[in-house]
Protein backbone atom coordinates (compact mmCIF):
# COMPACT_ATOMS: atom_id res chain seq x y z
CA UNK A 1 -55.03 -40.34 24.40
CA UNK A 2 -56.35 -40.05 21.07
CA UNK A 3 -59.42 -41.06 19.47
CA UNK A 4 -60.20 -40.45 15.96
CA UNK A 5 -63.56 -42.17 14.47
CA UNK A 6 -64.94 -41.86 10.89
CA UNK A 7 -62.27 -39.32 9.59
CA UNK A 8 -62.57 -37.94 6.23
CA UNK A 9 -61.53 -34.97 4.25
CA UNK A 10 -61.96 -33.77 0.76
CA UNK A 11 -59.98 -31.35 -1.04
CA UNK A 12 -62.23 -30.29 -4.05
CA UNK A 13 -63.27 -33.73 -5.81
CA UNK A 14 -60.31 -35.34 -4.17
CA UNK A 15 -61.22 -37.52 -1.41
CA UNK A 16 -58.16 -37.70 0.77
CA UNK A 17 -58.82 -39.57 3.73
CA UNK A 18 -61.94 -41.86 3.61
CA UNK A 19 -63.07 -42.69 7.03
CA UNK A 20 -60.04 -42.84 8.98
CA UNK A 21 -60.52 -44.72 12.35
CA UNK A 22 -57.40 -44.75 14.83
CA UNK A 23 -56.90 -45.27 18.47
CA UNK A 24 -53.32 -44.14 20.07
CA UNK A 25 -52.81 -44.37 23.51
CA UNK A 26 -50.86 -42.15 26.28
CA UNK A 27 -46.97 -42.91 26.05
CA UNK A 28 -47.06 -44.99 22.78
CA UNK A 29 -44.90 -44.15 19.87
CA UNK A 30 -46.59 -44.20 16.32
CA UNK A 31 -45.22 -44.01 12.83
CA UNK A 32 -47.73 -43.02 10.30
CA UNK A 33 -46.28 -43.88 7.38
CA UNK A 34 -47.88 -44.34 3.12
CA UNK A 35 -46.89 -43.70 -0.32
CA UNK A 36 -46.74 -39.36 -1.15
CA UNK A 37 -50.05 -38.03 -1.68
CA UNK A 38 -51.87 -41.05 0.85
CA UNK A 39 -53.10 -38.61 3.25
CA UNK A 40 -50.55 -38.74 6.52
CA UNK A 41 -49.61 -35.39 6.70
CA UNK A 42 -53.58 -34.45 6.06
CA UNK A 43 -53.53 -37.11 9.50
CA UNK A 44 -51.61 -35.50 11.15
CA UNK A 45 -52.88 -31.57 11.12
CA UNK A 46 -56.26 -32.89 11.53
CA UNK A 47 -55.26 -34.43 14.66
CA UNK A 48 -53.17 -31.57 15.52
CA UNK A 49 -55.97 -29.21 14.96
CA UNK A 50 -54.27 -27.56 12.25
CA UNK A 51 -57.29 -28.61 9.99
CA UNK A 52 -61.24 -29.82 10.00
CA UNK A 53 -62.53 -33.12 9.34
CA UNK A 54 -65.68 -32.67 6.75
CA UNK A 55 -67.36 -36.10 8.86
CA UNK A 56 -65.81 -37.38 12.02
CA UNK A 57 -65.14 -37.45 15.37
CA UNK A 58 -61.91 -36.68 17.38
CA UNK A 59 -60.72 -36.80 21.11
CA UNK A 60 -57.67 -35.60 22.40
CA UNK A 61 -57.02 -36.60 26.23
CA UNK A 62 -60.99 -36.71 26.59
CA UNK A 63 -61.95 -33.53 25.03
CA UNK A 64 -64.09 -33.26 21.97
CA UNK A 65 -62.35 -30.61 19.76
CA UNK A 66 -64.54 -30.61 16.94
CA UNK A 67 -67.19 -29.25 19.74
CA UNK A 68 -64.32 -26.34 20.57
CA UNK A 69 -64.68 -22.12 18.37
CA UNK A 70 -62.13 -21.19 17.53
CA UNK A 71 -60.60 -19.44 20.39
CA UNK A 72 -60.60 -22.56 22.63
CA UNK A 73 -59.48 -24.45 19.63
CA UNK A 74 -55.95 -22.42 19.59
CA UNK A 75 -56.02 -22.49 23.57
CA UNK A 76 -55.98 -26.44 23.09
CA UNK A 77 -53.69 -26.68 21.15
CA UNK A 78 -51.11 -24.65 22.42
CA UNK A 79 -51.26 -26.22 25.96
CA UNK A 80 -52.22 -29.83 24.59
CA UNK A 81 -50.21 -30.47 21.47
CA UNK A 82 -46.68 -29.82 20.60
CA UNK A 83 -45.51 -30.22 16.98
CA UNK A 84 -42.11 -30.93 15.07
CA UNK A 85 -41.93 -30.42 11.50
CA UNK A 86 -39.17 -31.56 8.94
CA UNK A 87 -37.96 -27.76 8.75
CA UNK A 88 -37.60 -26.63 12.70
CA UNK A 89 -39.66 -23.32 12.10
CA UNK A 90 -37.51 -21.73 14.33
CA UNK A 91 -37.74 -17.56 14.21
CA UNK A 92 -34.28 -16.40 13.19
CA UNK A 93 -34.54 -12.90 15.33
CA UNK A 94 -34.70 -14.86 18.33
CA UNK A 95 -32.15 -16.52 20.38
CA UNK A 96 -32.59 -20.73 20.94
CA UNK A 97 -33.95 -19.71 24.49
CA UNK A 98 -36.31 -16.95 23.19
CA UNK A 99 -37.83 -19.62 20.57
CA UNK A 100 -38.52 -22.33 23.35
CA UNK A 101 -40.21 -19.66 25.36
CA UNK A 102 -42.55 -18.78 22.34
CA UNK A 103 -45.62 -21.23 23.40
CA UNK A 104 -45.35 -20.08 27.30
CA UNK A 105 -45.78 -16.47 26.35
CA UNK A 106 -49.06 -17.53 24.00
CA UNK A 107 -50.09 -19.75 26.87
CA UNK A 108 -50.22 -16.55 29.67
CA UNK A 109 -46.54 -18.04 31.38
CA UNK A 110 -44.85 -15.11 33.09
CA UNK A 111 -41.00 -14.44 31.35
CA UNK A 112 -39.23 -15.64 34.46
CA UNK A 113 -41.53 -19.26 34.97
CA UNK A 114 -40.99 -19.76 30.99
CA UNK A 115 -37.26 -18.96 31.00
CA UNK A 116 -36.90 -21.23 33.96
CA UNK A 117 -38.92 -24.38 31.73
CA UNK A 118 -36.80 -23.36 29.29
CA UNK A 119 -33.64 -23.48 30.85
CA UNK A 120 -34.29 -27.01 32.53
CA UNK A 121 -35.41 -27.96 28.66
CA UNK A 122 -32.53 -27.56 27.14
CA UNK A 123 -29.90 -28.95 30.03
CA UNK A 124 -32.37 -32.16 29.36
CA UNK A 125 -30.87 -31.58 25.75
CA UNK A 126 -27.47 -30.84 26.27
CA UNK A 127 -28.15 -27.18 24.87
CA UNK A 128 -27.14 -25.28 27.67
CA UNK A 129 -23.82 -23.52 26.19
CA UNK A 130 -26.38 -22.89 22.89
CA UNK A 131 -29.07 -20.79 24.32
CA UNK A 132 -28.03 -17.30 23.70
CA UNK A 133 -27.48 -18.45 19.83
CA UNK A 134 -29.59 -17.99 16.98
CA UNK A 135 -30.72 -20.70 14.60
CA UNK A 136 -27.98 -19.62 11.79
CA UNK A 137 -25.57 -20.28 14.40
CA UNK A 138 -27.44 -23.81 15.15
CA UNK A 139 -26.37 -27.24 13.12
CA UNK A 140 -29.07 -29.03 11.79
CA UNK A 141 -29.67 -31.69 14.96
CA UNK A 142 -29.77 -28.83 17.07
CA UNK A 143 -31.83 -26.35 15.58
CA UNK A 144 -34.27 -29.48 15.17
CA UNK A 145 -33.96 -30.23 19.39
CA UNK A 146 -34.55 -27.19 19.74
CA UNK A 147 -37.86 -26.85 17.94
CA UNK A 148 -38.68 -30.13 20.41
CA UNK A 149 -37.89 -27.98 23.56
CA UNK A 150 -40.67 -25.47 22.30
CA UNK A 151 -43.08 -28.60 21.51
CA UNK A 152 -42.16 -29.74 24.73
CA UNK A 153 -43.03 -26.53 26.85
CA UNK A 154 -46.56 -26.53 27.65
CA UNK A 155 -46.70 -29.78 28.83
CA UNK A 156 -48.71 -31.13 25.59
CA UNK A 157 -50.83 -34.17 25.90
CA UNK A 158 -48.81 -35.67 22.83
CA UNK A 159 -46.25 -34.05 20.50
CA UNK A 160 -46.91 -34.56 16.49
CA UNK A 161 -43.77 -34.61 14.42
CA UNK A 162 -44.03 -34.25 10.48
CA UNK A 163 -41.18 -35.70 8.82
CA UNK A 164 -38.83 -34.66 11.79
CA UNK A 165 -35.66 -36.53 10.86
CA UNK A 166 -36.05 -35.84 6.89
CA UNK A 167 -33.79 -32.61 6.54
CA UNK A 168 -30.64 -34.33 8.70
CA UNK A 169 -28.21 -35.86 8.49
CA UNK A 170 -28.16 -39.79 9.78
CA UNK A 171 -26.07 -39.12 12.61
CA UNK A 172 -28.75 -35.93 13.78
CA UNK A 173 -31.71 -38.22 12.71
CA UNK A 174 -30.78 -41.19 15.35
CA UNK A 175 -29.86 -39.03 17.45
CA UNK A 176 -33.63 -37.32 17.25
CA UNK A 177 -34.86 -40.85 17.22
CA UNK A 178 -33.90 -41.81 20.42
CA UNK A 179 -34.10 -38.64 21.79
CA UNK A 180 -38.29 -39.18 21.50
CA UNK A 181 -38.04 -42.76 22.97
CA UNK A 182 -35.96 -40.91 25.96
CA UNK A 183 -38.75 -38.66 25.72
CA UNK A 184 -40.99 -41.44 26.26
CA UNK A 185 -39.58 -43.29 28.73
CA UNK A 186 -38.98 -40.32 31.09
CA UNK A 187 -41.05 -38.13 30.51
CA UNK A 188 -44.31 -39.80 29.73
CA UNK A 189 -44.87 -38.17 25.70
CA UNK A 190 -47.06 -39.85 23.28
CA UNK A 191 -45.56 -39.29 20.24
CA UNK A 192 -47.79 -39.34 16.49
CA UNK A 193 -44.62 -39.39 13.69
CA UNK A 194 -45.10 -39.18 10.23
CA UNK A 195 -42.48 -40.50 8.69
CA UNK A 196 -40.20 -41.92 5.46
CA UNK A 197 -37.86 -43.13 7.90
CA UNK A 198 -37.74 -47.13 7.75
CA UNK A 199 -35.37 -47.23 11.22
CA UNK A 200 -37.98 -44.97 12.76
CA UNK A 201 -40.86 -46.97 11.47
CA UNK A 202 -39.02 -50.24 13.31
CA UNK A 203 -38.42 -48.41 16.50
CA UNK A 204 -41.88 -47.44 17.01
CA UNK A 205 -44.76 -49.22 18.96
CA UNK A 206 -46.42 -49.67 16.10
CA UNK A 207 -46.86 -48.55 12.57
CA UNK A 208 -49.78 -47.18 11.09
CA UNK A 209 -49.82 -47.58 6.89
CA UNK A 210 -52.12 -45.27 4.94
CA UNK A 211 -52.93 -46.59 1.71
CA UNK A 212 -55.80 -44.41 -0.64
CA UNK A 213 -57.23 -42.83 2.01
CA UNK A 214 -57.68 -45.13 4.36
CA UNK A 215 -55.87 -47.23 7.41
């Protein structure tokens, strides 16, 4: 599913990641995890497209992106990658429904397809009774499923999550846990999770340690 060879990435004279080779494959589960300032969140937007490797090659379900402009770039990405991050990013003018939607309406979806996704989405989540509410009116764990119903509704090829558990609670946080092995299990997701989280970190397929810039 994902293919990363030779990865590195400067930020002025610092030398962040320094040659980063990883392999992940379709339906596994894997915790990126390192001391602050080791590189995994720099990981994880390079593999999420977010940023550019100076040297190195990546794959993402077979295609090349480094080979993609820019306009295919973002057309990749919003049909092949869905991300979580540690603060939902959730629009606060919009209703739970109308943030889920978001990525089909980039993607070309007609209203009533999306709505429909959307709908099915968040009775997966238990977030039925929630969708007409905005995040304010949203605890924590649900604002945060949320944000994975609008990773989720492309479709992507794997879903990236950035700290996802780090601003709940523990109840919310194994909740969110197993909710991505359900995830998994049922719905086929590869899931790349950076994370402090040692319970998540155990859970996982496997754990991936970055230590000074490299694996």
């Amino acid at each position: 599913m994902i293919q990363a060879t030779g990865i590195r990435k400067s930020y002025g004279s610092l030398e962040v990641l320094k040659g980063i080779d990883l392999n992940i494959a379709k339906k596994e589960i894997v915790s990126i995890v390192g001391a602050s300032g080791a590189g995994k969140s720099t990981l994880l937007h390079i593999i999420g497209t977010l940023d550019k490797a100076e040297q190195g090659l990546l794959l993402i379900d077979g295609t090349e992106v480094n080979k993609l402009n820019d306009t295919d770039l973002a057309a990749f990405r919003n049909q092949k990658i869905g991300f979580v991050f540690q603060f939902h990013h959730l629009l606060p003018e919009f209703t739970a429904i109308e943030n889920i939607c978001i990525p089909a309406y980039i993607a070309g979806t007609s209203k009533k397809e999306a709505t429909e996704k959307a709908m099915e989405l968040l009775e997966y989540l238990n977030l039925t009774e929630r969708k007409d509410h905005k995040p304010a009116q949203l605890s924590g764990g649900e604002q945060q499923r949320i944000a994975v119903a609008r990773a989720l509704i492309n479709g992507p090829a794997v879903v990236l999550a950035d700290e996802p558990s780090g601003n709940l609670d523990s109840k919310s946080a194994e909740e969110l846990h197993m909710l991505f092995f359900r995830l998994r299990d049922e719905m086929g997701q590869t899931f790349v999770i950076v994370t402090h989280n040692p319970d998540l970190a155990a859970m996982s397929d496997r754990t991936i340690t970055i230590k000074d810039g490299r694996i």
